[in-house]
N, C-alpha and C. Protein backbone atom coordinates (compact mmCIF):
# COMPACT_ATOMS: atom_id res chain seq x y z
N UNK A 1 101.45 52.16 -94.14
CA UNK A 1 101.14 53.19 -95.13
C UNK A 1 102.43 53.55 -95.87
N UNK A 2 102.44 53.42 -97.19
CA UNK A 2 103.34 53.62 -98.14
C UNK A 2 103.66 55.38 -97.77
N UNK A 3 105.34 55.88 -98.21
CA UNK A 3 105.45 57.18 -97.86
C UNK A 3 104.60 57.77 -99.55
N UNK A 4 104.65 57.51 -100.51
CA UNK A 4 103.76 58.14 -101.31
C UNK A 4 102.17 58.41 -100.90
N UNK A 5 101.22 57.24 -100.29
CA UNK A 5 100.22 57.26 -99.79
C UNK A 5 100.44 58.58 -98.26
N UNK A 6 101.40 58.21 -97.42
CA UNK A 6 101.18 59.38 -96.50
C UNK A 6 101.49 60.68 -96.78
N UNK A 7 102.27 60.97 -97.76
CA UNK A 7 102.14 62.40 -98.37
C UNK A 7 101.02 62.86 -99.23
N UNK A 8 100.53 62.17 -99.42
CA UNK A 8 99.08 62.43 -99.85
C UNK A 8 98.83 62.69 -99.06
N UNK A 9 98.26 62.30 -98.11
CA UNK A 9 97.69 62.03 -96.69
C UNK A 9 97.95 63.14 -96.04
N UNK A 10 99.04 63.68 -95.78
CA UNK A 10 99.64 64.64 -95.02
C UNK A 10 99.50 66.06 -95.86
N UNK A 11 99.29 65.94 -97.19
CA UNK A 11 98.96 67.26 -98.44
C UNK A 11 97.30 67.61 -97.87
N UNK A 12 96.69 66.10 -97.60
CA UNK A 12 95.31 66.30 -97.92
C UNK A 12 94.94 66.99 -96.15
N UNK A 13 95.44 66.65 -95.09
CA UNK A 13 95.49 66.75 -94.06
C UNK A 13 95.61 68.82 -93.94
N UNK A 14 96.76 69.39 -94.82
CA UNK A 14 97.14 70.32 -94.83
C UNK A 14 96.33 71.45 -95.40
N UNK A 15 95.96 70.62 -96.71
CA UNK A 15 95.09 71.46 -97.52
C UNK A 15 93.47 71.52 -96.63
N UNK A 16 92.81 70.54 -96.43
CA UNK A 16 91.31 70.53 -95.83
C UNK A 16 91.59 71.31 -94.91
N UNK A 17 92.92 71.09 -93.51
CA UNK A 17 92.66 72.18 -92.39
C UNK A 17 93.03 73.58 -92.75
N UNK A 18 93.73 74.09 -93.94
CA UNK A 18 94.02 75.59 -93.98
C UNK A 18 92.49 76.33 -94.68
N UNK A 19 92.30 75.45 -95.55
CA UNK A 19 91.43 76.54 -96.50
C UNK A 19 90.42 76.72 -95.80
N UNK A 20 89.36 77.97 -96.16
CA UNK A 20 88.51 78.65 -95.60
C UNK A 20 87.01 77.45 -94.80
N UNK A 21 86.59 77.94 -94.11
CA UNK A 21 85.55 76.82 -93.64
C UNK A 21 85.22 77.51 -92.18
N UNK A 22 84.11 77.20 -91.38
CA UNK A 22 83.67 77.66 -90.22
C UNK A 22 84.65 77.54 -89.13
N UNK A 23 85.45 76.41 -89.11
CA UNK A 23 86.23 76.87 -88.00
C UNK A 23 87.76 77.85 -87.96
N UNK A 24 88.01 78.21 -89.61
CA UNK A 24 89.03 78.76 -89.69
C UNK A 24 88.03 80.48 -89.82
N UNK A 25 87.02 80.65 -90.33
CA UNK A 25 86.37 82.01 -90.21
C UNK A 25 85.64 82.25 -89.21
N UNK A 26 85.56 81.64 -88.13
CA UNK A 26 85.21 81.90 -86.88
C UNK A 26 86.70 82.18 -85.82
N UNK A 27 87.64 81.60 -86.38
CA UNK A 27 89.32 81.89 -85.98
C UNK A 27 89.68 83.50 -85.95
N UNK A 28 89.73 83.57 -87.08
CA UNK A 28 89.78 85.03 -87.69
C UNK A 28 89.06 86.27 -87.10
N UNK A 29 87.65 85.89 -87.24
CA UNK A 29 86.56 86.76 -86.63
C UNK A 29 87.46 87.05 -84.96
N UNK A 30 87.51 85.61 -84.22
CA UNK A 30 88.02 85.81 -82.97
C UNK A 30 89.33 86.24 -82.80
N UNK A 31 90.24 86.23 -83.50
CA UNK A 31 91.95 86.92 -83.42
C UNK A 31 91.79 88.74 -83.76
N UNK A 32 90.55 88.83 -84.44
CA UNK A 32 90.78 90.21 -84.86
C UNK A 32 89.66 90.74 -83.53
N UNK A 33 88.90 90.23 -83.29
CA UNK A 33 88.04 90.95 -82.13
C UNK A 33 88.45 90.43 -80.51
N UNK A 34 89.64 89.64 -80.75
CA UNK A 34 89.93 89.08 -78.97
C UNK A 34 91.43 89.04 -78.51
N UNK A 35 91.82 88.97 -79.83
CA UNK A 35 93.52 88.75 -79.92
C UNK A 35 93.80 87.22 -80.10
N UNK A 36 94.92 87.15 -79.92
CA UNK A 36 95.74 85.60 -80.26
C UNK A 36 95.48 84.59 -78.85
N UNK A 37 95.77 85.52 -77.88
CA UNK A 37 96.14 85.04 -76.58
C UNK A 37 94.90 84.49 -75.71
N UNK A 38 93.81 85.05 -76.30
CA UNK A 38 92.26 84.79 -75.37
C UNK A 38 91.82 83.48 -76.83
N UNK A 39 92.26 83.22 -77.74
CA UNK A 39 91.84 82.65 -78.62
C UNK A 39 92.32 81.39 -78.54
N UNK A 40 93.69 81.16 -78.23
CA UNK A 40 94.24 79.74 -77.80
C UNK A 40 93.27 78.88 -77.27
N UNK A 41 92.47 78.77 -76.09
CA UNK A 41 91.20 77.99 -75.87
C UNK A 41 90.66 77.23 -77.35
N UNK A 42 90.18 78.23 -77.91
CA UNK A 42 89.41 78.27 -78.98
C UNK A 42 89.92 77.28 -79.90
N UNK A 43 91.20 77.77 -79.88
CA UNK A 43 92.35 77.04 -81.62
C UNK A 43 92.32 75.35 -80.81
N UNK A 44 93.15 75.14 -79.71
CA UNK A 44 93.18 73.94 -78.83
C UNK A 44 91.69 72.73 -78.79
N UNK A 45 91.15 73.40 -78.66
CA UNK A 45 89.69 72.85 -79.05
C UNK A 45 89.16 72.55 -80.49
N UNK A 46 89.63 73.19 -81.42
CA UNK A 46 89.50 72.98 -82.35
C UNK A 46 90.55 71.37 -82.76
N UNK A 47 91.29 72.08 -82.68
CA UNK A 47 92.77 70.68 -83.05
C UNK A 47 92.40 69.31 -82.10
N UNK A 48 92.15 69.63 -80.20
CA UNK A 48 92.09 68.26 -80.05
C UNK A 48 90.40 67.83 -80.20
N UNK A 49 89.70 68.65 -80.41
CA UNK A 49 88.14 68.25 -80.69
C UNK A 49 87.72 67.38 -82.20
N UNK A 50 88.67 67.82 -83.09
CA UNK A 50 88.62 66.96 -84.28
C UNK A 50 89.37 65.86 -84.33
N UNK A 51 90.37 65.73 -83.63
CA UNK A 51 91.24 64.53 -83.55
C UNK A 51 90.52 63.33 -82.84
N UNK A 52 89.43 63.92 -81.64
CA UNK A 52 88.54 62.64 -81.01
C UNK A 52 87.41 63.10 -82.25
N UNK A 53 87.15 63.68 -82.76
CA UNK A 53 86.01 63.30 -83.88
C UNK A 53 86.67 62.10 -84.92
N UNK A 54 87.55 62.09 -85.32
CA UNK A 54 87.96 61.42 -86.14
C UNK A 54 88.32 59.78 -85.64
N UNK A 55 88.77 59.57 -84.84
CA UNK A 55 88.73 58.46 -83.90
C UNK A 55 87.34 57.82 -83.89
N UNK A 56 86.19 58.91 -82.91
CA UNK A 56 84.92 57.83 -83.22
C UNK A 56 84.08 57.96 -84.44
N UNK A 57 84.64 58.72 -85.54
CA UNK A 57 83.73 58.21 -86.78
C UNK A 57 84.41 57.01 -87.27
N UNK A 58 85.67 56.72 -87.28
CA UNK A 58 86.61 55.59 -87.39
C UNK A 58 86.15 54.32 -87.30
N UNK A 59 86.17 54.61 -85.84
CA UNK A 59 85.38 53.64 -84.89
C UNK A 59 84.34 53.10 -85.03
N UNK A 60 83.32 53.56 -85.76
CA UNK A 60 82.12 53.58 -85.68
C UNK A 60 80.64 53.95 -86.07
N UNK A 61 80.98 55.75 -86.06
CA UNK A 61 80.23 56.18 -86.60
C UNK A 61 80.09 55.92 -87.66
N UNK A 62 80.49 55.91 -88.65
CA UNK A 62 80.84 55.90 -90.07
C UNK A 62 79.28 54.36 -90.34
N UNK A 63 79.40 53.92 -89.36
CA UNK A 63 78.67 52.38 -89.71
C UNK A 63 76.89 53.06 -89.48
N UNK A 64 77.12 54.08 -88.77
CA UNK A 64 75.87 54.67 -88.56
C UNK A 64 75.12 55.03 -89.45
N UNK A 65 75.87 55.95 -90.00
CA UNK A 65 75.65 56.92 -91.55
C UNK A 65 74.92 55.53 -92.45
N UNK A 66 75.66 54.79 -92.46
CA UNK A 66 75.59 53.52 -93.58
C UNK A 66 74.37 52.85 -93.09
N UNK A 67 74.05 52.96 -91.77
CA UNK A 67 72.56 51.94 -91.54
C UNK A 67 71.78 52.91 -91.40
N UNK A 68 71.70 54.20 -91.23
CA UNK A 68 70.58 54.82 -90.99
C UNK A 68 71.33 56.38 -91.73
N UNK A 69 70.81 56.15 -93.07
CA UNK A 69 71.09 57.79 -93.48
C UNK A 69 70.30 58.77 -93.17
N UNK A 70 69.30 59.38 -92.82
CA UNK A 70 68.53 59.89 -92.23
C UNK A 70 69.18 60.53 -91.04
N UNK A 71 70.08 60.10 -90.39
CA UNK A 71 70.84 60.56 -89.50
C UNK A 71 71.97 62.20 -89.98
N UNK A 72 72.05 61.49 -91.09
CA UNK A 72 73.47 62.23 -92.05
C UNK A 72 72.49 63.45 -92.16
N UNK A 73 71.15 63.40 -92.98
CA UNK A 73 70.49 64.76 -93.01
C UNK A 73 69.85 65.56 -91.76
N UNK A 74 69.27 64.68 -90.71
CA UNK A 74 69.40 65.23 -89.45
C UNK A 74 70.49 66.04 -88.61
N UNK A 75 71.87 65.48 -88.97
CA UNK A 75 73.06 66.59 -89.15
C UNK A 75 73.00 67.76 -89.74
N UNK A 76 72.91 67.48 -90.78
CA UNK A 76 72.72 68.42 -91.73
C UNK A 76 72.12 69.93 -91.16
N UNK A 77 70.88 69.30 -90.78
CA UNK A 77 69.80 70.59 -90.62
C UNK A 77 70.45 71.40 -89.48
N UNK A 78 70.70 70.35 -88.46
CA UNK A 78 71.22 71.06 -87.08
C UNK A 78 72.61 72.11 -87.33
N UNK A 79 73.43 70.95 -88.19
CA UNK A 79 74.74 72.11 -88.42
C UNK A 79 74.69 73.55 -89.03
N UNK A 80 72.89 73.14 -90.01
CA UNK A 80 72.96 74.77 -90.63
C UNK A 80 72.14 75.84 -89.95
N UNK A 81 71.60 75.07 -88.93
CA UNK A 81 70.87 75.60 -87.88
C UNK A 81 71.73 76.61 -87.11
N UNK A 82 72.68 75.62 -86.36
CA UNK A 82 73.98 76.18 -85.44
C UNK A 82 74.75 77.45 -86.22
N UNK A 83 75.19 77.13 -87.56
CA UNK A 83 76.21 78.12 -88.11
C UNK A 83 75.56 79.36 -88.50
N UNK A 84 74.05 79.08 -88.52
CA UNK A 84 73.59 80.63 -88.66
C UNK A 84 73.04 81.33 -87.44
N UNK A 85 73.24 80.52 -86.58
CA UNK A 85 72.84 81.06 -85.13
C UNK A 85 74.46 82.22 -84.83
N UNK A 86 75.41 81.24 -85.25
CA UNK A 86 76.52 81.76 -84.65
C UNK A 86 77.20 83.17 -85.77
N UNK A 87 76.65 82.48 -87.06
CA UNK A 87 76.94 84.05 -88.15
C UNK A 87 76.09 85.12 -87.35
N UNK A 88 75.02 84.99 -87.04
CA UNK A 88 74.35 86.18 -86.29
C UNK A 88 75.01 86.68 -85.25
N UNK A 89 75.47 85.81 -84.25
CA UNK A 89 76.28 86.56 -83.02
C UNK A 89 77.77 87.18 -83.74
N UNK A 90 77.92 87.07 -84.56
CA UNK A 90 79.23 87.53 -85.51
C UNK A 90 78.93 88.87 -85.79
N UNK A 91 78.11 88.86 -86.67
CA UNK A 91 77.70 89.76 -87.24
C UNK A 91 77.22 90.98 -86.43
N UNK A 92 76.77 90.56 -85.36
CA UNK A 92 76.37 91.88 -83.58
C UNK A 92 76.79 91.95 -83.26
N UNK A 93 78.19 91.27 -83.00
CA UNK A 93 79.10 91.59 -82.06
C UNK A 93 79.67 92.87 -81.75
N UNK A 94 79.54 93.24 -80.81
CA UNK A 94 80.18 95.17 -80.85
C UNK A 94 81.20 95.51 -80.86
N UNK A 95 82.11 96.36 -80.61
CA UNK A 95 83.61 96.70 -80.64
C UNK A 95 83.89 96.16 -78.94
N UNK A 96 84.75 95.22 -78.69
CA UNK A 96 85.54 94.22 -77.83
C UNK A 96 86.00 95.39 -76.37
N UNK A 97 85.15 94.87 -75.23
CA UNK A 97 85.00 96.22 -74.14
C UNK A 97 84.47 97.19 -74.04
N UNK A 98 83.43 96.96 -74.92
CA UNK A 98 81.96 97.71 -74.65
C UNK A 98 80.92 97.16 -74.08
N UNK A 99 79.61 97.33 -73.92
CA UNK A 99 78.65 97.04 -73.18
C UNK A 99 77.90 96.24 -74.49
N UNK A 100 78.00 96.34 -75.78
CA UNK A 100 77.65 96.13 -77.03
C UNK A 100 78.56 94.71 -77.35
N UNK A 101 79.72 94.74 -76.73
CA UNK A 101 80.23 93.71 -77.55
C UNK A 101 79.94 92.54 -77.82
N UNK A 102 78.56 91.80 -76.99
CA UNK A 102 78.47 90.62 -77.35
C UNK A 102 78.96 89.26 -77.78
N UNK A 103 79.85 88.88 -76.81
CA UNK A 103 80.28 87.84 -76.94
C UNK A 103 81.77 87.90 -76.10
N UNK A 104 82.24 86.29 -76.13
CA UNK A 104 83.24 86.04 -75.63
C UNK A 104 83.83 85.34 -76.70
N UNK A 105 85.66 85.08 -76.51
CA UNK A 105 85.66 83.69 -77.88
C UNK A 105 85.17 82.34 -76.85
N UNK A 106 85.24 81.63 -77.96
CA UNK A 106 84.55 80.78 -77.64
C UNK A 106 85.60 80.05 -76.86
N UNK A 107 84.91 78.82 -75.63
CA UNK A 107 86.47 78.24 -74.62
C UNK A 107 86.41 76.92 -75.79
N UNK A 108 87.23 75.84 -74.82
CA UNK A 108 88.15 74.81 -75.09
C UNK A 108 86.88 73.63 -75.67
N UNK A 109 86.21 73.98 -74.62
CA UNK A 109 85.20 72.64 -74.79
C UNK A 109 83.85 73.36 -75.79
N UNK A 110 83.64 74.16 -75.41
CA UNK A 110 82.73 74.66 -77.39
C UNK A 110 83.16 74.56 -78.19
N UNK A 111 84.56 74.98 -78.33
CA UNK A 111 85.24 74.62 -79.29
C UNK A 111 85.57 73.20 -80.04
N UNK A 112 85.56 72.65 -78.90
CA UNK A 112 85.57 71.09 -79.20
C UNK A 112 84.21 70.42 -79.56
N UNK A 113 83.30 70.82 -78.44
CA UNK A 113 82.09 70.40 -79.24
C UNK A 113 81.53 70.62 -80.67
N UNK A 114 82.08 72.12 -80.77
CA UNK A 114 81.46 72.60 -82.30
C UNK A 114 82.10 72.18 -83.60
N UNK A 115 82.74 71.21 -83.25
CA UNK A 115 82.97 69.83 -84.65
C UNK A 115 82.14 68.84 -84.69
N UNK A 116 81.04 68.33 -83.81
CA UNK A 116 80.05 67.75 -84.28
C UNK A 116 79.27 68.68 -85.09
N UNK A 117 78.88 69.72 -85.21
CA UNK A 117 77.88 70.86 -85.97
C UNK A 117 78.65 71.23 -87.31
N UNK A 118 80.02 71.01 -87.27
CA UNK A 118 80.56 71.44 -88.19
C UNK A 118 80.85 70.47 -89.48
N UNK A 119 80.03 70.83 -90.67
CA UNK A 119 79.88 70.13 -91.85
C UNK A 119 81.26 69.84 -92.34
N UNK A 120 82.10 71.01 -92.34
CA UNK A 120 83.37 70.77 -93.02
C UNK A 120 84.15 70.06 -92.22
N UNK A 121 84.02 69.64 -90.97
CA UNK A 121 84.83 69.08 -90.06
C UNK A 121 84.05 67.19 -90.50
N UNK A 122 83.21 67.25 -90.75
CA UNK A 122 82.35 65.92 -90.43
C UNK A 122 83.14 65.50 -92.31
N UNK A 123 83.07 66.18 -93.16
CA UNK A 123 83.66 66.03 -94.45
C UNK A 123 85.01 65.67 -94.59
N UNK A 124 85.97 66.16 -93.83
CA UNK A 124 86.95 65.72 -93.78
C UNK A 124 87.41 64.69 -93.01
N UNK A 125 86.67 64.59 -91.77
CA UNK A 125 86.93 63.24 -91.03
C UNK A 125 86.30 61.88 -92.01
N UNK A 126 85.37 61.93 -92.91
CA UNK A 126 84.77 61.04 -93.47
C UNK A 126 85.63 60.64 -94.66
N UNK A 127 86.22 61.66 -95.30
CA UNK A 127 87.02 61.27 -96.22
C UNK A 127 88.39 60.86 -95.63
N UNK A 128 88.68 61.72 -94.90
CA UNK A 128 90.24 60.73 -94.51
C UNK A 128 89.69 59.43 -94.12
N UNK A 129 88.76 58.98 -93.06
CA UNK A 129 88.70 57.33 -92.69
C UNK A 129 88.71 56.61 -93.93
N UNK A 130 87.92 57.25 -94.70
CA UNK A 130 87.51 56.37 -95.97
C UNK A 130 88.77 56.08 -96.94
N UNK A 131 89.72 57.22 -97.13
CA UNK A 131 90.48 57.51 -97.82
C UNK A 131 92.40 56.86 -97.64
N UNK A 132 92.43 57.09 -96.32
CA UNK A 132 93.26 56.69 -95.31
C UNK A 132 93.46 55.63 -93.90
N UNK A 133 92.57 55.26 -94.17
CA UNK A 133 92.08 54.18 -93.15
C UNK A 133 91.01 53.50 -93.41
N UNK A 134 90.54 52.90 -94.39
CA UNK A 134 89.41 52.29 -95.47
C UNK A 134 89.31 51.12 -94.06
N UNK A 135 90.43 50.19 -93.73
CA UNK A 135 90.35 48.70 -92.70
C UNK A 135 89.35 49.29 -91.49
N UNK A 136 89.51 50.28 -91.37
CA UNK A 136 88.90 50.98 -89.64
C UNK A 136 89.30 50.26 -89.15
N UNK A 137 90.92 49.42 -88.71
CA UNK A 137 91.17 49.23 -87.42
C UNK A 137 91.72 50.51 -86.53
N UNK A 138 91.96 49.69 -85.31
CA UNK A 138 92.04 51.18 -84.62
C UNK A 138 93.35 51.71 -84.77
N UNK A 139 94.73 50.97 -85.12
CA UNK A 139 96.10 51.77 -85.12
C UNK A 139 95.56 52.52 -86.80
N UNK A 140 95.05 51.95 -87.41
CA UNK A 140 94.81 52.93 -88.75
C UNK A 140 94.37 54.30 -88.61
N UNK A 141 92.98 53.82 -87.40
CA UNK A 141 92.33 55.41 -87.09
C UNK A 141 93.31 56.27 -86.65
N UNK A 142 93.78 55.36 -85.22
CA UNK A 142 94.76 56.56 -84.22
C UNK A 142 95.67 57.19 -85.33
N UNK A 143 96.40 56.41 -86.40
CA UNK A 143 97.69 57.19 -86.64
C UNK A 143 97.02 58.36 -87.67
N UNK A 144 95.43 57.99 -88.57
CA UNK A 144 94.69 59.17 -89.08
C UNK A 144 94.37 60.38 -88.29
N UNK A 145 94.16 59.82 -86.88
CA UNK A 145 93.99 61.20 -86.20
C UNK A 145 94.68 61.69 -85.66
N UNK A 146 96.26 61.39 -85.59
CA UNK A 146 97.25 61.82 -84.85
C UNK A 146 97.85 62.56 -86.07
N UNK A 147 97.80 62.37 -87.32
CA UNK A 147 98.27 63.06 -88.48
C UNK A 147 97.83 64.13 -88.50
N UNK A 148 96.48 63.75 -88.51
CA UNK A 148 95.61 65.48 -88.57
C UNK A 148 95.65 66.30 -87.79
N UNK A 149 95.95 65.92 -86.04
CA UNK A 149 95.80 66.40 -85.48
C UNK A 149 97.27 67.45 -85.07
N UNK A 150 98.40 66.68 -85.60
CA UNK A 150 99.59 67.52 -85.64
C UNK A 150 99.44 68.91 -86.71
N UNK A 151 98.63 67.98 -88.05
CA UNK A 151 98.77 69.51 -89.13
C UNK A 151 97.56 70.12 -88.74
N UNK A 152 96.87 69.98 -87.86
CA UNK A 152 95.22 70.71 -88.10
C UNK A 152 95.46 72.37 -87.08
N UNK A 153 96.63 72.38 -85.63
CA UNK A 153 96.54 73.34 -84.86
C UNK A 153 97.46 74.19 -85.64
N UNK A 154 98.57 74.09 -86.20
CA UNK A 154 99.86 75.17 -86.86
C UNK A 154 98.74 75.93 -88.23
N UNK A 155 98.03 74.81 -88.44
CA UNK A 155 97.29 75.71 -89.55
C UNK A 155 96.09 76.63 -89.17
N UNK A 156 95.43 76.19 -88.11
CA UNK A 156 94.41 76.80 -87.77
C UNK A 156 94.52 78.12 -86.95
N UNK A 157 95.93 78.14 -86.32
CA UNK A 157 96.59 79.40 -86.01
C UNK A 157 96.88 80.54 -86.99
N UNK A 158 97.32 79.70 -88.40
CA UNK A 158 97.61 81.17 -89.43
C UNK A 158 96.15 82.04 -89.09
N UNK A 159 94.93 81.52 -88.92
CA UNK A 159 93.67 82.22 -89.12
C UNK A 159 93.49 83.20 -88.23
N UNK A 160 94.05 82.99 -86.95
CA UNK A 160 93.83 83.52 -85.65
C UNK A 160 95.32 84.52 -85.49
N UNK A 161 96.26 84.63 -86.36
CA UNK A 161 96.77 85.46 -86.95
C UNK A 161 96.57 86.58 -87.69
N UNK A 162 96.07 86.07 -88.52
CA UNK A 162 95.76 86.61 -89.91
C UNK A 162 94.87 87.71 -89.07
N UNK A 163 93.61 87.18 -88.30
CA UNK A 163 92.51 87.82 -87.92
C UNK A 163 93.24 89.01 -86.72
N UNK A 164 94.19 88.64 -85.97
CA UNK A 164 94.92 89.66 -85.40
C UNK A 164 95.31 90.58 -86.11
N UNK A 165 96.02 90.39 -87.56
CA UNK A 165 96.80 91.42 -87.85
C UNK A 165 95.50 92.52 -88.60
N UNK A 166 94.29 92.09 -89.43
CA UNK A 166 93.60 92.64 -89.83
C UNK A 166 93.10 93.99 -88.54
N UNK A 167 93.26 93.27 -87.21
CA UNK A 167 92.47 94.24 -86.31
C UNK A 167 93.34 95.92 -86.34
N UNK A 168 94.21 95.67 -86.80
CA UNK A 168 95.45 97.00 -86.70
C UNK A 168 94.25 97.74 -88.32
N UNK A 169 93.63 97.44 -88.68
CA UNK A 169 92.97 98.10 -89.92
C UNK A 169 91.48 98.50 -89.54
N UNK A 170 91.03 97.50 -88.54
CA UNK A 170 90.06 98.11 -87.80
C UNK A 170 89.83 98.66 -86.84
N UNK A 171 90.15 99.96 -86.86
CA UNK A 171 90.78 101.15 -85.86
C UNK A 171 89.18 102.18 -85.58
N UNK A 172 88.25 101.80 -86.45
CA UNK A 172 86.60 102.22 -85.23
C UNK A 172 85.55 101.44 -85.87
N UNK A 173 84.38 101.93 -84.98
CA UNK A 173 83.31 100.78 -84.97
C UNK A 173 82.66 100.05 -86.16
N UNK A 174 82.55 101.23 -87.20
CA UNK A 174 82.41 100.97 -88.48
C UNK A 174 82.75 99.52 -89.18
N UNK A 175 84.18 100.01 -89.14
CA UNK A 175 85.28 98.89 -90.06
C UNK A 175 85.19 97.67 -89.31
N UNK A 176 84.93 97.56 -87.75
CA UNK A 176 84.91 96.73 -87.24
C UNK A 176 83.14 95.61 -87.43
N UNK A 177 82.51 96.58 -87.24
CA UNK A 177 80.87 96.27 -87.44
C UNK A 177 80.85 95.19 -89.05
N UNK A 178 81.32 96.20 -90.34
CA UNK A 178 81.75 95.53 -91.40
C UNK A 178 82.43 94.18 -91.76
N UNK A 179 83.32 94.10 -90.98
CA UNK A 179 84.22 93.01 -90.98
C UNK A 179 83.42 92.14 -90.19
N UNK A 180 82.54 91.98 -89.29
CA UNK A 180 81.99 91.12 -88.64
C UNK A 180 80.73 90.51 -89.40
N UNK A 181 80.32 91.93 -89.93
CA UNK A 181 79.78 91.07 -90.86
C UNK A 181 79.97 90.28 -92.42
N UNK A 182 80.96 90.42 -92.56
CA UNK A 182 81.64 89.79 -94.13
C UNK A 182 82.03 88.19 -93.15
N UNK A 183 82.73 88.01 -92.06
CA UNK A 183 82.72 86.84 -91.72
C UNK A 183 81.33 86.11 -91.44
N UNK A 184 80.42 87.01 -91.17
CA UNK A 184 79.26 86.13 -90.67
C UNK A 184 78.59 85.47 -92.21
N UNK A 185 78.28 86.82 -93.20
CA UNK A 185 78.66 86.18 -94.26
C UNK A 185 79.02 85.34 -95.32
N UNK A 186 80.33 85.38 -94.75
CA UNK A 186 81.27 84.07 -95.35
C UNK A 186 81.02 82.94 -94.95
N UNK A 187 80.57 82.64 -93.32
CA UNK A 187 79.97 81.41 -92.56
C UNK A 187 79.08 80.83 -93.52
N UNK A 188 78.20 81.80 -93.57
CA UNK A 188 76.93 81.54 -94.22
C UNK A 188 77.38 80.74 -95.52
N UNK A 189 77.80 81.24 -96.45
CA UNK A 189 78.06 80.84 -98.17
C UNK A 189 79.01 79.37 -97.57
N UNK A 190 79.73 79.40 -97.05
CA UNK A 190 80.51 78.01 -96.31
C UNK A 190 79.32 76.72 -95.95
N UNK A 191 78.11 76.86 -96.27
CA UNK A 191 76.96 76.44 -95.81
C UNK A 191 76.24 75.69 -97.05
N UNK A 192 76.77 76.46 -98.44
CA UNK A 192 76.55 76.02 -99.32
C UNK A 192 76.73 74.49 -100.32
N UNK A 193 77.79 74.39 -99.53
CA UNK A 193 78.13 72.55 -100.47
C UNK A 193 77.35 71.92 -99.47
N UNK A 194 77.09 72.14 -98.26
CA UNK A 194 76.14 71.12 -97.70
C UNK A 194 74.64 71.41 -97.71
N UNK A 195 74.29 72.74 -98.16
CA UNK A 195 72.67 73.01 -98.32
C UNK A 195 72.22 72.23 -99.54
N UNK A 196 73.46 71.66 -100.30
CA UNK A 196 73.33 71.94 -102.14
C UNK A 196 72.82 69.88 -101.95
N UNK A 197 73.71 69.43 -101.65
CA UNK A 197 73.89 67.74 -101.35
C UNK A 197 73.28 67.11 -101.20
């Protein structure tokens, strides 16, 4: 890979994992209602759960999509199924050590699983193989998913930041109730380039 081609690569790597999307507003939601420190699970799972997503669409999947599309919209339904299951538990969640609070963050391995469900995760693994690894051999994949997978955790932390520092603003149940629901929300409208397709 040419260094002009991997700075692309490494821009596009940077840009897809920072900007807004279900697993960076489900980050947030969890840094401001759990802290940083109960959220690590969460972020870790995220970073190495997409890095083996990206490997077996590489690998493989990708050939799936192509013989049987029907599959791709069967995704579809389930992922918008899942993300509004989980905007709802967002959106109820109670103030964090109450009997109301509803929920835990999520661990290592939901976290990891919930990049198969996740549209924006399945979008970006498809375009980098395609984009960055067009041959699908496997040192092409590995070094695609070892790229992403270095820029995908430093970025996915600003969120679980960000969502910490907001919690110093949500100081009672109200502001907190509110904010849970503008992320659940936001999940939702995040739902939109793939309801639209």
């Amino acid at each position: 890979m040419s260094i002009e081609l991997l700075s692309a690569f490494i821009t596009f790597a940077f840009v897809s994992s920072v900007t807004p999307g279900p697993n960076n507003l489900m980050l947030m939601a969890s840094g401001a209602n759990f802290g940083f420190r109960s959220t690590i699970p969460h972020m870790l799972g995220i970073g190495l759960g997409f890095t083996f997503m990206v490997v077996l669409v590489g690998i493989g999947l990708m050939q799936l999509f192509d013989a049987f599309p029907v599959s791709y919209t069967a995704l579809k339904v389930v992922s918008v199924a899942y993300l509004t299951w989980l905007a709802w538990k967002i959106a109820t969640a109670g103030e964090p050590g109450t009997k109301q609070a509803g929920g835990t963050p999520l661990t290592f391995l939901q976290a990891a699983a919930f990049q198969w469900v996740n549209p924006k995760a399945w979008a970006m693994a498809l375009t980098a193989i395609t984009a960055y690894a067009p041959s699908r051999d496997l040192a092409a994949v590995a070094f695609v998913a070892l790229v992403f997978g270095a820029v995908n955790l430093p970025t996915v932390s600003i969120w679980t930041v960000l969502g910490q520092q907001i919690k110093r603003v949500l100081t009672n149940p109200t502001r907190l109730r509110t904010f849970n629901a503008t992320m659940a929300l936001l999940l939702i409208a995040s739902l939109y380039p793939v309801i639209v397709t």
